[in-house]
N, C-alpha and C. Protein backbone atom coordinates (compact mmCIF):
# COMPACT_ATOMS: atom_id res chain seq x y z
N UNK A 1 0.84 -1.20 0.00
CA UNK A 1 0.00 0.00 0.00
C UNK A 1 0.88 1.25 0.00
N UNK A 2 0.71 2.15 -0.57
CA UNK A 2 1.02 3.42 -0.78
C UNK A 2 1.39 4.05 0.76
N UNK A 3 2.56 4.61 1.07
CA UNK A 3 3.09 5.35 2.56
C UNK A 3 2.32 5.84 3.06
N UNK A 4 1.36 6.46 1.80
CA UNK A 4 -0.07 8.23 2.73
C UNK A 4 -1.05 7.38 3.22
N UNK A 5 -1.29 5.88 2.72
CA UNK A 5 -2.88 5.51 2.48
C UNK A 5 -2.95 4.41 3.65
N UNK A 6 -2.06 3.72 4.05
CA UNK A 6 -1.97 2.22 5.10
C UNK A 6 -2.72 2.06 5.68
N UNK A 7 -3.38 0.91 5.56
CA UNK A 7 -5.13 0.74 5.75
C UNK A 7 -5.05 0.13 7.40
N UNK A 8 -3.85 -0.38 7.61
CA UNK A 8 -3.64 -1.12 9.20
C UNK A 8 -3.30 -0.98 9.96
N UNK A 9 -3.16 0.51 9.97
CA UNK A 9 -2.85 1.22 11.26
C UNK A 9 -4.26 1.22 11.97
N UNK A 10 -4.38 0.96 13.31
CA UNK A 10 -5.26 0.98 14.19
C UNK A 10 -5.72 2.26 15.19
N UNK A 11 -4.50 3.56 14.63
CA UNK A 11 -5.18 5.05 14.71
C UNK A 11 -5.38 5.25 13.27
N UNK A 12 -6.24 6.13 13.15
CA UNK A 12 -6.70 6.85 11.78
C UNK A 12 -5.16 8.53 12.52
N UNK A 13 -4.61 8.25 10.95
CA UNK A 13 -4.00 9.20 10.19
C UNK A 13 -4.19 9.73 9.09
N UNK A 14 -4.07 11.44 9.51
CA UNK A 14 -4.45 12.09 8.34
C UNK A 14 -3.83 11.63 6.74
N UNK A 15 -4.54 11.46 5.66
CA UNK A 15 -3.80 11.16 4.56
C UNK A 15 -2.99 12.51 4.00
N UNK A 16 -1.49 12.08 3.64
CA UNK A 16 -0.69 13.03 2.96
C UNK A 16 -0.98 13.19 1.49
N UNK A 17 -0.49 14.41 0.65
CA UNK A 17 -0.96 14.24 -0.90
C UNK A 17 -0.04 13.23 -0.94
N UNK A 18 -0.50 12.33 -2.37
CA UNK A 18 0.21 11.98 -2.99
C UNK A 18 0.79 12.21 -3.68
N UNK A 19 2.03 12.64 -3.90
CA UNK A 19 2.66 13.92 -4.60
C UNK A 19 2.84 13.65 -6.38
N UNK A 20 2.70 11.96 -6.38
CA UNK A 20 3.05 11.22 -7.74
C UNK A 20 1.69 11.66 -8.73
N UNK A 21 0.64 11.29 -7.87
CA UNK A 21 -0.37 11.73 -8.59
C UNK A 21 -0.93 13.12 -8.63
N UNK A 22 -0.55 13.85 -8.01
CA UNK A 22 -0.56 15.45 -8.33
C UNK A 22 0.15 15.76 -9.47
N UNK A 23 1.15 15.44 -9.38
CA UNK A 23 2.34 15.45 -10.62
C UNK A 23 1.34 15.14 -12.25
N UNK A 24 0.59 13.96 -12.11
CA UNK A 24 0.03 13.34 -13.18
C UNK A 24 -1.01 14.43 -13.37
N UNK A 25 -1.71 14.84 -12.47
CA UNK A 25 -3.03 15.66 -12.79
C UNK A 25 -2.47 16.50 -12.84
N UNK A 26 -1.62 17.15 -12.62
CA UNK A 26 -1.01 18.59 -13.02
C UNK A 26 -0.82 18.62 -14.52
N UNK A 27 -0.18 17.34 -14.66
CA UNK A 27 0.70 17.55 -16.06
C UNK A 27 -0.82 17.21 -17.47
N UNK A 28 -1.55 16.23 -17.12
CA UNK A 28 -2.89 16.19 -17.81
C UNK A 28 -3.67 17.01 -17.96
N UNK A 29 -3.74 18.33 -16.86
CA UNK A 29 -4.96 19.85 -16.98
C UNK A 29 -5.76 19.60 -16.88
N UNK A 30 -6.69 18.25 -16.75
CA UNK A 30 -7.82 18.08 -16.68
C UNK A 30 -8.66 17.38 -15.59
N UNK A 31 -7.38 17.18 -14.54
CA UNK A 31 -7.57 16.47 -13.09
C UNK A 31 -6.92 17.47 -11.72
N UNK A 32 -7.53 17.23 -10.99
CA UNK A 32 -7.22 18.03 -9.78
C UNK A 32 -7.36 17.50 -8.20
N UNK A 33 -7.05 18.09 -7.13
CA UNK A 33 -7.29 17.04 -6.06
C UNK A 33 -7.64 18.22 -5.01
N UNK A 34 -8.97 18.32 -4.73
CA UNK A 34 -8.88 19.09 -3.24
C UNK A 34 -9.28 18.47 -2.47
N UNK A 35 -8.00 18.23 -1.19
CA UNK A 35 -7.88 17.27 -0.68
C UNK A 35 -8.66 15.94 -0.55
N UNK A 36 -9.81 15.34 -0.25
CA UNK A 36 -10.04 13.94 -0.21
C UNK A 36 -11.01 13.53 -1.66
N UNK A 37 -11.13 14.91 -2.06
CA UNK A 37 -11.70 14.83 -3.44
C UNK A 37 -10.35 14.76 -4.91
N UNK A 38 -10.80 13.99 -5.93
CA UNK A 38 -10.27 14.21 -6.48
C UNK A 38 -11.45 14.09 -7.52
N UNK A 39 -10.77 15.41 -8.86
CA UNK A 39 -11.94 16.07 -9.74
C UNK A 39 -11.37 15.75 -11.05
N UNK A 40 -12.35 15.97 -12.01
CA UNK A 40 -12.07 15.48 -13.40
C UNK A 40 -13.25 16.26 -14.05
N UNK A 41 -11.97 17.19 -14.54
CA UNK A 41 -13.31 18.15 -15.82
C UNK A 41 -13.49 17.63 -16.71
N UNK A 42 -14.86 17.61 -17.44
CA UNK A 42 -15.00 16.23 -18.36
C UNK A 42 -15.57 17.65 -19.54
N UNK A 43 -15.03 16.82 -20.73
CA UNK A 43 -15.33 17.78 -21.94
C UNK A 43 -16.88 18.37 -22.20
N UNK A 44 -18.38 17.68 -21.52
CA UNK A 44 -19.35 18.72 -21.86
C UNK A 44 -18.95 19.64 -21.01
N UNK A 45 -18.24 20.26 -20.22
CA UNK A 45 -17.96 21.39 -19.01
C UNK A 45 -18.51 20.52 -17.45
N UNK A 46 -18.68 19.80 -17.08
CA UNK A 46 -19.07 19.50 -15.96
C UNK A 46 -17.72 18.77 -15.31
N UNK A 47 -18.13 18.45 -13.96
CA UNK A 47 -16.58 18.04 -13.30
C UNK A 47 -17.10 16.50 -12.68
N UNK A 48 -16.40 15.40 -12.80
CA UNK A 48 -17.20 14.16 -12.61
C UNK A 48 -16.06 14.02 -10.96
N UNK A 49 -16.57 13.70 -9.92
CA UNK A 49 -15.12 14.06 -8.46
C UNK A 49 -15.96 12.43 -7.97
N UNK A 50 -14.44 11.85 -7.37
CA UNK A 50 -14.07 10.57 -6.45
C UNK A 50 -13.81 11.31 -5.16
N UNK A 51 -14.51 10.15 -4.49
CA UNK A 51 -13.81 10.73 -3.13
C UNK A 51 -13.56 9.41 -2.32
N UNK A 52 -12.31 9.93 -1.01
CA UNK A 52 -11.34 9.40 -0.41
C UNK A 52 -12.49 8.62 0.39
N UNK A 53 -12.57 7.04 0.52
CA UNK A 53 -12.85 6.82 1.66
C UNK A 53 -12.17 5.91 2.34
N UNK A 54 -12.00 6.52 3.70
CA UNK A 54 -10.77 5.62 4.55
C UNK A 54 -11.44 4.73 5.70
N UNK A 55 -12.61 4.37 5.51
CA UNK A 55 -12.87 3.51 6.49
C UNK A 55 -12.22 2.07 6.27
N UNK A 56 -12.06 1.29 7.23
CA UNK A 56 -10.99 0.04 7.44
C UNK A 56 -11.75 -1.27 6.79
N UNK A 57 -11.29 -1.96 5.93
CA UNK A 57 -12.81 -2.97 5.56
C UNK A 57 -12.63 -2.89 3.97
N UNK A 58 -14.08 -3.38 3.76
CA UNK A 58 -14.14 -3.52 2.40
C UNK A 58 -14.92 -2.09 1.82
N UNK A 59 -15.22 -1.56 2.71
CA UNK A 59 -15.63 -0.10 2.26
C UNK A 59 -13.92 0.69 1.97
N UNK A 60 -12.90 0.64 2.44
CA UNK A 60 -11.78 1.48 1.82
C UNK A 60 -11.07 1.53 0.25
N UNK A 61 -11.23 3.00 0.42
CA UNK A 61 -10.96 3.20 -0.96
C UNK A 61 -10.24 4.61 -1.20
N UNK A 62 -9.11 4.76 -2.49
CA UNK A 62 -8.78 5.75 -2.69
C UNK A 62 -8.71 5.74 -3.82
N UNK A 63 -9.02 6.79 -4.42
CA UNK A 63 -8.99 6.87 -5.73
C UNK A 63 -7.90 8.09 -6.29
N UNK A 64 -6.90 7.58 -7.25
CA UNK A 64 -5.36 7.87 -7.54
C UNK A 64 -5.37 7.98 -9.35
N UNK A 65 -5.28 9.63 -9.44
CA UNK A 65 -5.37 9.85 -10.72
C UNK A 65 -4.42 8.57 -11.65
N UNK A 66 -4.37 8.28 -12.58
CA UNK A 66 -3.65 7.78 -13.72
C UNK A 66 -2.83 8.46 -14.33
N UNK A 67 -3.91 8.98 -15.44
CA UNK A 67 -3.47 9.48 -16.86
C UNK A 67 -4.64 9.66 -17.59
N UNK A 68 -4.46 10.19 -18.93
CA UNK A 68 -5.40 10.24 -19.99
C UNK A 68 -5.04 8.89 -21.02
N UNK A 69 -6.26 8.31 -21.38
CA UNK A 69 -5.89 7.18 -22.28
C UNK A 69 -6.52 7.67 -23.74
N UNK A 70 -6.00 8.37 -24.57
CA UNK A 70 -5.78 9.42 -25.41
C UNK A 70 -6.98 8.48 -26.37
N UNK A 71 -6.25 7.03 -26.62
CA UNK A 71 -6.91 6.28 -27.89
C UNK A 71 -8.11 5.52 -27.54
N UNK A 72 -8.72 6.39 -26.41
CA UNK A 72 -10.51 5.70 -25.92
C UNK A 72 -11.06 6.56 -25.36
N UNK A 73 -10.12 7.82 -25.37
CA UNK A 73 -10.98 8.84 -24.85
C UNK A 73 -11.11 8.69 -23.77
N UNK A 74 -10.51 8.52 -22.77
CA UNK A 74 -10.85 8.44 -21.31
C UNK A 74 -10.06 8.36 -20.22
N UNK A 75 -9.65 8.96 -18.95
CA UNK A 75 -9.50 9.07 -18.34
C UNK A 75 -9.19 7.75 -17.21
N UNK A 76 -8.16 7.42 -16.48
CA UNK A 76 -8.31 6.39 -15.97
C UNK A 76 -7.71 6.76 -14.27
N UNK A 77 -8.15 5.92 -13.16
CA UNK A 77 -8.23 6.06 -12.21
C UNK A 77 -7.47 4.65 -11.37
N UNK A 78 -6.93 4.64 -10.51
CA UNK A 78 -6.53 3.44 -9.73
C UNK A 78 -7.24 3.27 -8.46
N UNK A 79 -8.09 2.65 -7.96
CA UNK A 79 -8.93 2.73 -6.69
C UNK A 79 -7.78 1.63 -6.03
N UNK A 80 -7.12 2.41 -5.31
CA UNK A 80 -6.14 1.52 -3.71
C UNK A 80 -7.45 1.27 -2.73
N UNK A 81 -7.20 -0.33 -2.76
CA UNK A 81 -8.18 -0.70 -1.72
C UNK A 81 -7.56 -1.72 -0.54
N UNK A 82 -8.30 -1.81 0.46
CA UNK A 82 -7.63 -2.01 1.91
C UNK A 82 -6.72 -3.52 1.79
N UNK A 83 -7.09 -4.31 0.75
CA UNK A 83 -6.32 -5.57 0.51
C UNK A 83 -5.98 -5.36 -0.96
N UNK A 84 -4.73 -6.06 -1.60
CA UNK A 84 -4.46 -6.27 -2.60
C UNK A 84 -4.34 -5.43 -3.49
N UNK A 85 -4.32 -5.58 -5.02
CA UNK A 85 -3.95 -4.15 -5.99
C UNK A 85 -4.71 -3.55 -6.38
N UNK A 86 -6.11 -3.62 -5.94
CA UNK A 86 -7.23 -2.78 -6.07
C UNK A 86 -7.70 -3.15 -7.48
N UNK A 87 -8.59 -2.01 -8.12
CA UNK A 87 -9.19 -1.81 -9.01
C UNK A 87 -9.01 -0.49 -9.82
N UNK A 88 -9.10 -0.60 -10.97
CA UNK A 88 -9.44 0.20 -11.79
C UNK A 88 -10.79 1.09 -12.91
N UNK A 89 -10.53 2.64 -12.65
CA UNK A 89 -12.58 3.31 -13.11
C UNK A 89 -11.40 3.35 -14.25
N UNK A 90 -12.27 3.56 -15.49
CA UNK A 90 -12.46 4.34 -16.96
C UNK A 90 -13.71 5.49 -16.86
N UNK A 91 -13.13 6.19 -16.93
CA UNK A 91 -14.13 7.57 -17.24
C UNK A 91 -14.02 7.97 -18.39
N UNK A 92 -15.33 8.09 -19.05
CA UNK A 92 -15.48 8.45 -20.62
C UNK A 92 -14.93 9.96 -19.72
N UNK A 93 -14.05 10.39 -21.11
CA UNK A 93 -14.19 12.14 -21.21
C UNK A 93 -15.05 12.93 -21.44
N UNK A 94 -16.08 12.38 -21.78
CA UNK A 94 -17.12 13.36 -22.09
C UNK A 94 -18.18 13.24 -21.40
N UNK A 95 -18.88 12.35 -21.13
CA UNK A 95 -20.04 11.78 -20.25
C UNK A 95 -20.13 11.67 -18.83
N UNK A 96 -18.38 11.40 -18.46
CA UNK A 96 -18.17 10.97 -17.20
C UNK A 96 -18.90 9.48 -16.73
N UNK A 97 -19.34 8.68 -17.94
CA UNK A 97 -19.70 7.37 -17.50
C UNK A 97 -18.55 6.31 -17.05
N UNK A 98 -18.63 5.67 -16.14
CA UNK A 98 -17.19 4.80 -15.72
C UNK A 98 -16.95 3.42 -15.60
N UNK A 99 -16.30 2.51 -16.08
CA UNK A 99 -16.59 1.11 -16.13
C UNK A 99 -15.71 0.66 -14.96
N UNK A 100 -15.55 -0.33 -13.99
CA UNK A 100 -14.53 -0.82 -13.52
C UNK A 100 -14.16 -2.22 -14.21
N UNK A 101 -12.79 -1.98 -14.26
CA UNK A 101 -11.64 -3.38 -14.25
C UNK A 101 -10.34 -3.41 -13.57
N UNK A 102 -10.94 -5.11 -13.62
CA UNK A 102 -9.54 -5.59 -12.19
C UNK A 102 -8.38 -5.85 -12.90
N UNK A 103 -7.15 -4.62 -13.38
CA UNK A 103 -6.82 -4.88 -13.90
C UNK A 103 -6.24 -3.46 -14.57
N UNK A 104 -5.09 -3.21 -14.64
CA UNK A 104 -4.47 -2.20 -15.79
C UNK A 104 -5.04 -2.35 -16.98
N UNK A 105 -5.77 -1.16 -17.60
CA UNK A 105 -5.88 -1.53 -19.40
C UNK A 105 -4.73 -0.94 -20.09
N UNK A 106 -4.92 -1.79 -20.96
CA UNK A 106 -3.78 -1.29 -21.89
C UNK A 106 -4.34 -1.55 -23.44
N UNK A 107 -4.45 -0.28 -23.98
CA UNK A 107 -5.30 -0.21 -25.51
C UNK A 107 -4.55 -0.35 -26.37
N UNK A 108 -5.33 -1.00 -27.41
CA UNK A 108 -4.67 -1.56 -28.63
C UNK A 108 -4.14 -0.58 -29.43
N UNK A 109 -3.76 -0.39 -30.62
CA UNK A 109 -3.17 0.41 -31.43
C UNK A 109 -4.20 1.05 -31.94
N UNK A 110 -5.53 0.65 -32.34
CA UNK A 110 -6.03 1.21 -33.58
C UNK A 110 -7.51 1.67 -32.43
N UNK A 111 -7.18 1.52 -31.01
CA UNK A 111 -8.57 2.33 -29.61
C UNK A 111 -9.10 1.35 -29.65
N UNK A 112 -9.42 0.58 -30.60
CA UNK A 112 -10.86 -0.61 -30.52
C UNK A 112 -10.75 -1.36 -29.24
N UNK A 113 -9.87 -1.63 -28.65
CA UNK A 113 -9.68 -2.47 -27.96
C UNK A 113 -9.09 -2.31 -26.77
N UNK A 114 -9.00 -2.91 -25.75
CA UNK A 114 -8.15 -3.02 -24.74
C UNK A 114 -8.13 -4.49 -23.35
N UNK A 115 -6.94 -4.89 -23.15
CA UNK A 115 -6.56 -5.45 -22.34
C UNK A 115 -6.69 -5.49 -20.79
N UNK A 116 -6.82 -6.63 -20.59
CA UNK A 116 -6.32 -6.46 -18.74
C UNK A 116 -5.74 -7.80 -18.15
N UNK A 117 -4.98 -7.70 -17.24
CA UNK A 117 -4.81 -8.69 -16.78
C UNK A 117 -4.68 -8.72 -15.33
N UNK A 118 -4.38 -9.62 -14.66
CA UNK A 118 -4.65 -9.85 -13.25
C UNK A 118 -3.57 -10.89 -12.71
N UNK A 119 -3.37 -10.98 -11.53
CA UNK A 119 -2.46 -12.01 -10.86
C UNK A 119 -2.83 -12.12 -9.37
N UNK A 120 -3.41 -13.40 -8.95
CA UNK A 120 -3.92 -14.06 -7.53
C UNK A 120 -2.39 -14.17 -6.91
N UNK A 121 -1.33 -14.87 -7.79
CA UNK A 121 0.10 -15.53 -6.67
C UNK A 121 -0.68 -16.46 -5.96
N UNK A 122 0.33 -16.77 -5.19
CA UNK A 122 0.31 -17.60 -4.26
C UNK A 122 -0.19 -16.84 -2.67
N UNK A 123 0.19 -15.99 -3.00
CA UNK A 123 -0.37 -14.97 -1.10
C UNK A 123 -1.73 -15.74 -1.05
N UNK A 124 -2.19 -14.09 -0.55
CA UNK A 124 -3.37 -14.60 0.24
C UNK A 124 -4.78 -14.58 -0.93
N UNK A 125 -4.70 -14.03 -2.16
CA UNK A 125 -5.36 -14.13 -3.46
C UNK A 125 -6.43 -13.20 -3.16
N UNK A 126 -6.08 -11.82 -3.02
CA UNK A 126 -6.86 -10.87 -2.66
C UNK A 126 -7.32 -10.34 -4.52
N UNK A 127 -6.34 -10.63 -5.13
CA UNK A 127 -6.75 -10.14 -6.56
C UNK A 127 -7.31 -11.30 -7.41
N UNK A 128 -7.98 -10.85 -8.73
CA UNK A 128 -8.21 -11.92 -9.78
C UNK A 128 -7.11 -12.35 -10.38
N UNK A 129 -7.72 -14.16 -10.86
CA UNK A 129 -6.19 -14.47 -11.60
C UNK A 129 -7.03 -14.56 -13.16
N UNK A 130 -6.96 -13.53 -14.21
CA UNK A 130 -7.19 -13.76 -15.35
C UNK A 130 -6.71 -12.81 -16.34
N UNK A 131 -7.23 -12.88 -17.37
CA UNK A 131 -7.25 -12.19 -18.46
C UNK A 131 -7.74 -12.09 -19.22
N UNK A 132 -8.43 -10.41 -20.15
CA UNK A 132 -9.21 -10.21 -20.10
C UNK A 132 -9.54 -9.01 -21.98
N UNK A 133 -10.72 -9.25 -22.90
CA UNK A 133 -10.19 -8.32 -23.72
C UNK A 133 -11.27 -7.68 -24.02
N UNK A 134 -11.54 -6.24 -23.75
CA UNK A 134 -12.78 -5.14 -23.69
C UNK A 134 -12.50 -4.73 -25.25
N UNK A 135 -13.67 -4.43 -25.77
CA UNK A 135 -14.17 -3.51 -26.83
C UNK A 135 -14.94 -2.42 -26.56
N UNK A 136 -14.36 -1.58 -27.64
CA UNK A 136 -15.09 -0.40 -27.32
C UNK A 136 -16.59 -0.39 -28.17
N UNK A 137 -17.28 0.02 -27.85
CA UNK A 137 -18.71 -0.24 -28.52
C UNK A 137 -19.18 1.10 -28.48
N UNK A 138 -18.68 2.24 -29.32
CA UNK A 138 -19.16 3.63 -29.52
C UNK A 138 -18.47 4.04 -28.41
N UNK A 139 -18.88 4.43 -27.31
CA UNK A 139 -17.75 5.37 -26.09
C UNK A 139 -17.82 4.15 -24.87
N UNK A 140 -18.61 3.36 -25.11
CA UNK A 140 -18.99 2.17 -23.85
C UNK A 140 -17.78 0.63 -24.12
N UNK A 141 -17.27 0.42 -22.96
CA UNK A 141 -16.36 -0.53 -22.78
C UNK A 141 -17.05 -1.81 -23.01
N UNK A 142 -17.10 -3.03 -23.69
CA UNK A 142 -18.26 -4.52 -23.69
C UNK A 142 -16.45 -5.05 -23.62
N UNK A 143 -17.26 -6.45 -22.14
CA UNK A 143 -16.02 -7.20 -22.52
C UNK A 143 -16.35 -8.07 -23.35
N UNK A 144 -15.13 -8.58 -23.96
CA UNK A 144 -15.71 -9.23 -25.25
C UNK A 144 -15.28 -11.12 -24.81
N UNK A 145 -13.84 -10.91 -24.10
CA UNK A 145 -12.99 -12.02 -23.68
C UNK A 145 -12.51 -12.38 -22.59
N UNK A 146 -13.19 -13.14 -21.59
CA UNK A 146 -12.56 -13.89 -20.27
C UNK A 146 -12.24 -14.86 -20.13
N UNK A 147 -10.71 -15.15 -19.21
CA UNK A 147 -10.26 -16.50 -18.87
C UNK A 147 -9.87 -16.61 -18.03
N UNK A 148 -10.55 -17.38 -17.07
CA UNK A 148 -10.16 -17.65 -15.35
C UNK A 148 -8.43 -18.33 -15.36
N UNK A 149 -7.47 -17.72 -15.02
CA UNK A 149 -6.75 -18.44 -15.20
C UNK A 149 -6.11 -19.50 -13.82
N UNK A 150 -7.22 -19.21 -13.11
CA UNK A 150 -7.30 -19.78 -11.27
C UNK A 150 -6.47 -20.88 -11.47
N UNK A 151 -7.19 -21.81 -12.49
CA UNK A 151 -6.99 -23.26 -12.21
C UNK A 151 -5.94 -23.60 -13.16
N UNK A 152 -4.94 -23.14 -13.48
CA UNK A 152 -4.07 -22.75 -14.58
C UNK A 152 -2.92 -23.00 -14.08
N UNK A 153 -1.79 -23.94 -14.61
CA UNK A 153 -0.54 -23.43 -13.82
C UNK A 153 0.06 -21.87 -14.08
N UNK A 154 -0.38 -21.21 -14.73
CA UNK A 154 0.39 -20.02 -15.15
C UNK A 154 -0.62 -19.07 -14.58
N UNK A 155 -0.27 -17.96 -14.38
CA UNK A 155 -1.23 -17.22 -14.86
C UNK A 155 -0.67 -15.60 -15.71
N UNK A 156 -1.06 -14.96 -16.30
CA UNK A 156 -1.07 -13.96 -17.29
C UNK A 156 -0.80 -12.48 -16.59
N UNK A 157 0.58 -11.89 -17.33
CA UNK A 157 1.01 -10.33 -16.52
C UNK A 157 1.69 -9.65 -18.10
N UNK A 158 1.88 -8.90 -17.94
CA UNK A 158 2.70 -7.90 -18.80
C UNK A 158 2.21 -7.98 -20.10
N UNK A 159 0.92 -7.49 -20.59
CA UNK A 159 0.53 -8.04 -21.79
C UNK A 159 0.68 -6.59 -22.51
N UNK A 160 1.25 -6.92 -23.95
CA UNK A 160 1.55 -6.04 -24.83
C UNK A 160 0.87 -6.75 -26.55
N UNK A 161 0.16 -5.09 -27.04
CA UNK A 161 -0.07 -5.72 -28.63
C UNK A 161 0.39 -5.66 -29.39
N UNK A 162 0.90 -6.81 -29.96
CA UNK A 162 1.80 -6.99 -31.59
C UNK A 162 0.77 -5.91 -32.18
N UNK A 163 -0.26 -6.61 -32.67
CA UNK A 163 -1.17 -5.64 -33.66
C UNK A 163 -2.96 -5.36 -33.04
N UNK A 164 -3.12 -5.12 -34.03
CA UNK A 164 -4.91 -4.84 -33.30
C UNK A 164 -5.62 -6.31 -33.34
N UNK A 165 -5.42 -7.10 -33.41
CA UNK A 165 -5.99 -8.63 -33.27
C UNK A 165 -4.84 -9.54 -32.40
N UNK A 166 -3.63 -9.32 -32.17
CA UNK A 166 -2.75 -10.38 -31.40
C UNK A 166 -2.27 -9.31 -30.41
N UNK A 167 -2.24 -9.90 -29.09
CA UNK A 167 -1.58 -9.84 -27.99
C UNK A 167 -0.85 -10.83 -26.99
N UNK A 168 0.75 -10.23 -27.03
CA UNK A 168 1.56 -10.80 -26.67
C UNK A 168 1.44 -10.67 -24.77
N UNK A 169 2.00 -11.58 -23.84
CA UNK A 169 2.01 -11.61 -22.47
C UNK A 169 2.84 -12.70 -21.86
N UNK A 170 2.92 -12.57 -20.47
CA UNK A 170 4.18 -13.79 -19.97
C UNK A 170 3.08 -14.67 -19.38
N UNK A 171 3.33 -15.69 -19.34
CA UNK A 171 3.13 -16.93 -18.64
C UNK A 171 3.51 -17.23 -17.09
N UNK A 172 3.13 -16.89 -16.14
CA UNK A 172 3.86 -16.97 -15.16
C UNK A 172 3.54 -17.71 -14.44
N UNK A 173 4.30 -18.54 -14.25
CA UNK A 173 4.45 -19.71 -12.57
C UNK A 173 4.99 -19.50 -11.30
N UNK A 174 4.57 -19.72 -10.68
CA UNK A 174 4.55 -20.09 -9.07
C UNK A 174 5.67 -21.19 -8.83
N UNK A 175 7.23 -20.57 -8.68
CA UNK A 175 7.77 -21.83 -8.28
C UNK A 175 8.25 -21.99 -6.91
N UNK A 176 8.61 -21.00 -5.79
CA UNK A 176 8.53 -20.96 -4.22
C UNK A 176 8.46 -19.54 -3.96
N UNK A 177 8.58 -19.36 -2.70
CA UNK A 177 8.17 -18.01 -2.25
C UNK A 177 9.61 -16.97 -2.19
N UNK A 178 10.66 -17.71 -2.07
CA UNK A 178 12.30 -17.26 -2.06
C UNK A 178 12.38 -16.71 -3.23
N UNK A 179 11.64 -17.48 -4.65
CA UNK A 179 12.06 -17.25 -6.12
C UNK A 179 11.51 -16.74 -6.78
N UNK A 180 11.69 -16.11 -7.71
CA UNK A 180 10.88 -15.62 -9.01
C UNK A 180 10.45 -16.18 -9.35
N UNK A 181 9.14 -15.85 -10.22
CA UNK A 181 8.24 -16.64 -10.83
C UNK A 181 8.73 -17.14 -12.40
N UNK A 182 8.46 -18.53 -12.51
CA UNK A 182 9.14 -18.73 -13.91
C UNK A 182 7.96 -18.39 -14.90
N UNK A 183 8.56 -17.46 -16.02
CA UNK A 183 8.02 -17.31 -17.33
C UNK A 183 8.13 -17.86 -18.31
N UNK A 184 7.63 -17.73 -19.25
CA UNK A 184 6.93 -18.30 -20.56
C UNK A 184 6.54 -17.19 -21.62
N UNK A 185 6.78 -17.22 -22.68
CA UNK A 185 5.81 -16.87 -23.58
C UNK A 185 4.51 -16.99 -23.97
N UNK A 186 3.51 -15.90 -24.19
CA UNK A 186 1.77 -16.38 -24.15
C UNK A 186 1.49 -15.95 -25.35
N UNK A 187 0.46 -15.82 -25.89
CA UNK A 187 -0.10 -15.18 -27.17
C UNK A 187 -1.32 -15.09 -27.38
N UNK A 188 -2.46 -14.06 -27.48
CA UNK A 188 -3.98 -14.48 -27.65
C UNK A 188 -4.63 -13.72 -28.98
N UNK A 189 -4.44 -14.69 -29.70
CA UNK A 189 -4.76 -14.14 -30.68
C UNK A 189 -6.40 -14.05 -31.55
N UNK A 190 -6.99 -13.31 -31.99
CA UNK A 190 -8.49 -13.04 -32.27
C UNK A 190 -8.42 -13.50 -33.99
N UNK A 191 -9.55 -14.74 -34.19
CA UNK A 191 -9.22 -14.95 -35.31
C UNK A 191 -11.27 -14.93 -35.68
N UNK A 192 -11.60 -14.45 -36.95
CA UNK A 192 -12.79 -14.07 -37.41
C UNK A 192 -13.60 -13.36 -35.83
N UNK A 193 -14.08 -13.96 -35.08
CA UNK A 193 -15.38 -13.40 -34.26
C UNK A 193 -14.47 -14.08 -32.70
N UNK A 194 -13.42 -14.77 -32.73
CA UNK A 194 -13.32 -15.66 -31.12
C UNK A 194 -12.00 -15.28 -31.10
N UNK A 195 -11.86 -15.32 -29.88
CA UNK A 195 -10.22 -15.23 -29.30
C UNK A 195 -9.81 -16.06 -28.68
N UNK A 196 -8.43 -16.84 -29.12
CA UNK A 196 -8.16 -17.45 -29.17
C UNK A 196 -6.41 -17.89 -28.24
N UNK A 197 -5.65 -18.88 -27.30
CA UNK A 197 -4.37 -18.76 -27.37
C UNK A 197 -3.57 -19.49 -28.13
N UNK A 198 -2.27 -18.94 -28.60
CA UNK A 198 -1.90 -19.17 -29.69
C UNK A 198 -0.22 -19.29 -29.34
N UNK A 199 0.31 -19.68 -30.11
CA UNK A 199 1.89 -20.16 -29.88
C UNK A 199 2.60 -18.90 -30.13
N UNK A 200 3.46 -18.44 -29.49
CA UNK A 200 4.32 -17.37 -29.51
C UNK A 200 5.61 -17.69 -30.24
């Protein structure tokens, strides 16, 4: 968890800025933070605002500017939550409508598309283990592709797109808690209407 935000302290402390994500909304113009609020001017002129909540539980939440995701039009957010790597909003830029995924996106070349992936480990499996491939459907996110990868010896991190139909990612195993996880090459590639994995 983030130094300002530590959900397990058993006094409540004031949260500090986060200075990383001030930095980001500074440098974007279109995000701002007064204090437990954080704001997002959205292109009809209206301001779409998250706010800090620090109760201990499954109600905690902070919400931690991103960036602008230029090729979907939208705005993205990191919600730090009291276990594990949290979640992620998409905020249309214009509407301020917001999808969540568990999961970094990462958009394809040509916007249509975008990625996510996830990793349980071996801990205590506070996150999802899959992977995942959203379409854009006019300004609205549809997922199009899920794969539990629970029961999997591997499961799926660092995914990058060759092109607008193939995406490349590692394979990762669980081999002790001392060691790194062993990798692999992955590949999921979309062939007519299904997506598919494919040999790297």
């Amino acid at each position: 968890m983030p130094a300002e935000a530590h959900p397990y302290s058993a006094v409540y402390r004031p949260i500090e800025p986060d200075t990383a994500e001030l930095a980001r909304a500074h440098a974007d113009g279109r995000a701002s933070r007064v204090s437990s609020e954080l704001r997002i001017k959205l292109l009809k002129g209206t301001t779409a605002t998250f706010l800090d909540d620090t109760t201990a539980g499954l109600k905690f939440s902070l919400p931690r500017y991103v960036g602008y995701l230029k090729s979907i039009r939208s705005h993205l957010i990191h919600i730090v939550q009291y276990e594990g790597s949290g979640a992620y909003i998409i905020v249309d830029d214009s509407t301020g409508d917001s999808t969540i995924v568990f999961g970094k996106p990462v958009a394809s070349p040509d916007g249509t598309r975008f990625v996510v992936t996830s990793m349980a480990g071996a801990g205590a499996g506070y996150d999802a283990s899959m992977i995942e491939v959203w379409r854009m459907v006019g300004r609205k996110p549809e997922k199009e592709f899920s794969y539990d990868t629970g029961n999997s010896p591997w499961e799926a991190s660092d995914p990058a797109w060759r092109d607008s139909v193939t995406i490349d990612f590692d394979k990762s195993s669980f081999v002790a808690f001392d060691k790194p996880d062993k990798k692999a090459p992955g590949r999921l590639t979309r062939t007519g209407t299904t997506w598919g994995f494919s040999d790297r």
